[in-house]
Each structure stands twice: as structure tokens, then as C-alpha cells.
C-alpha atoms as a PDB file:
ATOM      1  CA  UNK A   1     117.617 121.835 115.917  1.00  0.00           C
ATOM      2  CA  UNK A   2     115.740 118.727 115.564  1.00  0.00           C
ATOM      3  CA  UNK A   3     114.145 117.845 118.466  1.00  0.00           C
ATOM      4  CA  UNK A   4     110.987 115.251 118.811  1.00  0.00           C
ATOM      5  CA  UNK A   5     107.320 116.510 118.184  1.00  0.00           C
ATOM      6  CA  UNK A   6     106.119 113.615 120.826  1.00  0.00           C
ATOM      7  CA  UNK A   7     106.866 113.722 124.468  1.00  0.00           C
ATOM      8  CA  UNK A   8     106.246 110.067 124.414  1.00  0.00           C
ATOM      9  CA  UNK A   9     110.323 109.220 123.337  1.00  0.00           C
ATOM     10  CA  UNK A  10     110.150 107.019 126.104  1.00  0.00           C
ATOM     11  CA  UNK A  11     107.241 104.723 124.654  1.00  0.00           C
ATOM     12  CA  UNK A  12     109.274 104.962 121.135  1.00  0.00           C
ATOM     13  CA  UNK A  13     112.675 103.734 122.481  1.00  0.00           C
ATOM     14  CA  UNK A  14     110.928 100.689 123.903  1.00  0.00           C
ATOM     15  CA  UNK A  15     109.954  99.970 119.779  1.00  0.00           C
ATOM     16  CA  UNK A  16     113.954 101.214 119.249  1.00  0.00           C
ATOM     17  CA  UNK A  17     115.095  98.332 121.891  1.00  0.00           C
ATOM     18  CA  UNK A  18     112.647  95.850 120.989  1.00  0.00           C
ATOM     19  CA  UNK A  19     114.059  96.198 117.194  1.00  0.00           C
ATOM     20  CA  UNK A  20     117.824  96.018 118.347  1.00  0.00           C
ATOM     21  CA  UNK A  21     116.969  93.230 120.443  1.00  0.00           C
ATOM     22  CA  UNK A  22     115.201  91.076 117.400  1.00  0.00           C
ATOM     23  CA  UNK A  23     118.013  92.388 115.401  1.00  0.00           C
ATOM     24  CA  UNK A  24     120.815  90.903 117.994  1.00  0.00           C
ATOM     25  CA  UNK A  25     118.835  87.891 118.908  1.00  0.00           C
ATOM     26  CA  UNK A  26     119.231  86.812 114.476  1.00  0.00           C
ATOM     27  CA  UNK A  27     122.859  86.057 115.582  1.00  0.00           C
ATOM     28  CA  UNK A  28     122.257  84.567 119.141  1.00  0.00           C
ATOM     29  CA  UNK A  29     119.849  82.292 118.861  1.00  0.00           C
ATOM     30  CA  UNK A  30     119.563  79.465 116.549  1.00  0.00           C
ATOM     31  CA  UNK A  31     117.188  79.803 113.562  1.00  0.00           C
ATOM     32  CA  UNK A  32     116.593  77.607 110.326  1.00  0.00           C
ATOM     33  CA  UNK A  33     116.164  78.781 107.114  1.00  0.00           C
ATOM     34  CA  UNK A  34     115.238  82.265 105.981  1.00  0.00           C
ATOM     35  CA  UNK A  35     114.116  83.057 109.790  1.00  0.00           C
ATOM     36  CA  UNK A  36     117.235  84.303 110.741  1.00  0.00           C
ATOM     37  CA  UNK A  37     117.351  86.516 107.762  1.00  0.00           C
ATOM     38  CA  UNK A  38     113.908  87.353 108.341  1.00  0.00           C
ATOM     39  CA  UNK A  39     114.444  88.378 112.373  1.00  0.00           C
ATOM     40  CA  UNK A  40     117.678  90.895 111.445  1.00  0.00           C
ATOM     41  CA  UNK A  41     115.999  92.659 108.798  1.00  0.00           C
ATOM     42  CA  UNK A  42     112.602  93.199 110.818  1.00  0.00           C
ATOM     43  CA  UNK A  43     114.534  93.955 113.626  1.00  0.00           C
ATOM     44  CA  UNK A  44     116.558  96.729 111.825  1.00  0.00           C
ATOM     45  CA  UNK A  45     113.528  98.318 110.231  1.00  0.00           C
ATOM     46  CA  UNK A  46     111.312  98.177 113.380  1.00  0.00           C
ATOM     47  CA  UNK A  47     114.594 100.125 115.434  1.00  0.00           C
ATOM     48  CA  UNK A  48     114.815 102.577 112.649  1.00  0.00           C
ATOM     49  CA  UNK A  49     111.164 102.793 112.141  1.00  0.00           C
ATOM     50  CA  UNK A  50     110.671 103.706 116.090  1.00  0.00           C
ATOM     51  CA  UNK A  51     113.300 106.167 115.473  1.00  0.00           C
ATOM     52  CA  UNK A  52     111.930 108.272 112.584  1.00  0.00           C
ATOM     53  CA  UNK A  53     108.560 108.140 114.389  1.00  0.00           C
ATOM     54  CA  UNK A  54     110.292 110.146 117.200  1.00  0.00           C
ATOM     55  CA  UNK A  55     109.556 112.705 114.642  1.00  0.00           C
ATOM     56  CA  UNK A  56     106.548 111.268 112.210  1.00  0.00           C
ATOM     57  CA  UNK A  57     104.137 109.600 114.656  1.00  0.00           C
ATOM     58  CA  UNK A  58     102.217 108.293 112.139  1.00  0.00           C
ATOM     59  CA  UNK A  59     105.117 106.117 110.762  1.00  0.00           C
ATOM     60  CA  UNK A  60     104.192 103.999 114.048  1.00  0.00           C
ATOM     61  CA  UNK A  61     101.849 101.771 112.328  1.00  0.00           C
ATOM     62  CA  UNK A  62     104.526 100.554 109.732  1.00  0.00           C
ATOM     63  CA  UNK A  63     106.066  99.182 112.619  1.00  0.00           C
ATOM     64  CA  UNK A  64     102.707  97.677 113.443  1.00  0.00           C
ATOM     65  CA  UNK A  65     102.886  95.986 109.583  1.00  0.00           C
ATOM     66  CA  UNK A  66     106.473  94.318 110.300  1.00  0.00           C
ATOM     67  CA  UNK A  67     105.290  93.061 113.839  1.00  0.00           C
ATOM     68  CA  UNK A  68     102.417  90.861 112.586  1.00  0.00           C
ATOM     69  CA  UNK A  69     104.187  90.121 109.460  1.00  0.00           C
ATOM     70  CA  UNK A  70     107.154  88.712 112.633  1.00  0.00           C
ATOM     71  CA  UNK A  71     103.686  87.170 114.414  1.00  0.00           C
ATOM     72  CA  UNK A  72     102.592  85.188 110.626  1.00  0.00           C
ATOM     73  CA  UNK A  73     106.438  84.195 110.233  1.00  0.00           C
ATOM     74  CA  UNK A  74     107.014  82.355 112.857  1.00  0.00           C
ATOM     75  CA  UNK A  75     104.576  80.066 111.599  1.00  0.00           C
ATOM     76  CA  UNK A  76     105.590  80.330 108.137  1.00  0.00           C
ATOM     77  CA  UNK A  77     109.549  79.849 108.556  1.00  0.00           C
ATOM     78  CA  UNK A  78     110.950  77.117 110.109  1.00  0.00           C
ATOM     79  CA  UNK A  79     112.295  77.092 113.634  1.00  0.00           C
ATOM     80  CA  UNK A  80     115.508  74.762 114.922  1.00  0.00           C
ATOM     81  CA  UNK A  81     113.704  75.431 118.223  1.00  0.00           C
ATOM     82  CA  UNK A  82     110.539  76.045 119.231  1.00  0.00           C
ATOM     83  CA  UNK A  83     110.898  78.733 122.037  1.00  0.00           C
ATOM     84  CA  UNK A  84     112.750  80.518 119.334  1.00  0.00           C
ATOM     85  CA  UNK A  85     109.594  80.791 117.202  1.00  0.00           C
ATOM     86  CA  UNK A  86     108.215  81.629 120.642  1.00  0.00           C
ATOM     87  CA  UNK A  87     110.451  84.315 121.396  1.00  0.00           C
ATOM     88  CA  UNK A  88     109.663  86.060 118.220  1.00  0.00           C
ATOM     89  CA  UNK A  89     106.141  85.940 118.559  1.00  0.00           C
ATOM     90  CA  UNK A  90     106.257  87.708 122.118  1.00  0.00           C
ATOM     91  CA  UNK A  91     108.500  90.354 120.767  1.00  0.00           C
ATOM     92  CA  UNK A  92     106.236  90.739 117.577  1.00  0.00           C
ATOM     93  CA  UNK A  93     103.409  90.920 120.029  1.00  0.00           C
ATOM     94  CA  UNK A  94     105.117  93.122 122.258  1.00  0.00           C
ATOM     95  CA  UNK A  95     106.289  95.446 119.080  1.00  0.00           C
ATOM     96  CA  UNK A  96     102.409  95.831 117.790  1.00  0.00           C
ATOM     97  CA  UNK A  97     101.390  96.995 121.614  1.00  0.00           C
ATOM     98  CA  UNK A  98     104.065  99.523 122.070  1.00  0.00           C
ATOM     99  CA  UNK A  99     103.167 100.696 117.701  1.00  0.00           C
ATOM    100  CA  UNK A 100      99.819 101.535 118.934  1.00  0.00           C
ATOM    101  CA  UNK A 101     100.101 103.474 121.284  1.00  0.00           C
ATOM    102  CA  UNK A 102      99.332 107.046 120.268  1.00  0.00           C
ATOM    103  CA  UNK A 103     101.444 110.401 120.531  1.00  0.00           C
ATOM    104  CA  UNK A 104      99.755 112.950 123.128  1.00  0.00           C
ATOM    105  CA  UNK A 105      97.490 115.511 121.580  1.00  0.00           C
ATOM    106  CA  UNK A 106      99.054 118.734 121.023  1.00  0.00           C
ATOM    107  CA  UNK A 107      96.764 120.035 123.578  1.00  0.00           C
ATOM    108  CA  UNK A 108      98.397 118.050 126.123  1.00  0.00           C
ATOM    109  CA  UNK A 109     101.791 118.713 125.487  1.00  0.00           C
ATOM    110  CA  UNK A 110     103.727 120.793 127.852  1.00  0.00           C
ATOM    111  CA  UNK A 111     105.131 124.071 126.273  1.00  0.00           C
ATOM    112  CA  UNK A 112     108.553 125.171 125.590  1.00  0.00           C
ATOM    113  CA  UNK A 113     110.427 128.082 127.441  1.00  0.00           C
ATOM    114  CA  UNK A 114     111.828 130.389 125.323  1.00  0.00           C
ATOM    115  CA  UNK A 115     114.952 132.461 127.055  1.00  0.00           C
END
């Protein structure tokens, strides 16, 4: 059975809701141009990105990548509203905090029973 290498999961589903969240918020809230687009595909990748690295820790940092590419874009694209572009920069922000934080050390990781 699969089952995560990282006790962390909880640190990872906060990168898996922050995704979903950037993901629903491309259909909420009003964006011009290609930063809609731009919001549900980084949102996507960074909520199946957190999920993989449930597994492959070191994926983490790709969600690190998409996060300040999210931080550059919101300056790049335009915005119909400004706390919009605002909104995507926290979550970016909030996304590259949560990427780097780093999976326990083996050593520290409590140990499986076996029956």
C-alpha cells in the first residue's frame, strides 16, 4: 500500500488547499486577460504538486517555482481589480512558505508497528 514517506501530510494539504483554492478563485473572482487562465492552471499544478510530494518531498520546490512565477504575474497580467492581483500575491506568498518547509528527518520519524 502506498502510504506517505512524510509525517508532515498536514503541512502538504495546506499546499493541496491553497492550490484548489487559486484553482476555484479563476472562476470566482474577476480577472482580465490571461490571469484567469494563468490562476486555474497554477492552481491545479500547485494542488497536484502538494499531492505527489506527499510521497517525493523534494517535488516541494516545484511548487516553490509556480508560486513566485503567481508572485511575478500579478504584476505582469492585468487585473480588473486590484485586490484580485492582491489576493494572488498572498496566496503565492503563502504557497512558497508552506513549499519550504522541509519533511522531518528520517531520524525523527516515529516507527511503524508491525502486527
Amino acid at each position: 500500500a502506498l502510504t506517505p514517506i512524510a509525517p508532515d501530510a498536514r503541512v502538504r494539504a495546506v499546499n493541496i488547499v491553497l492550490g484548489l483554492w487559486l484553482f476555484a478563485s479563476a472562476f470566482l473572482f474577476d480577472r482580465a486577460g490571461n490571469a484567469g487562465l494563468n490562476a486555474w492552471l497554477v492552481g491545479l499544478f500547485v494542488a497536484a504538486i502538494a499531492f505527489i510530494t506527499l510521497y517525493a518531498p523534494g517535488l516541494r520546490f516545484l511548487n516553490t517555482g509556480l508560486a513566485v512565477w503567481l508572485l511575478v504575474s500579478t504584476i505582469w497580467f492585468g487585473y480588473a481589480r486590484a485586490w484580485v492581483a492582491f489576493h494572488d500575491a498572498f496566496v503565492a506568498g503563502a504557497i512558497i512558505v508552506v513549499s519550504l518547509v522541509p519533511p522531518l528527518p528520517l531520524a525523527s520519524r516515529p516507527r511503524e508497528s508491525v502486527p
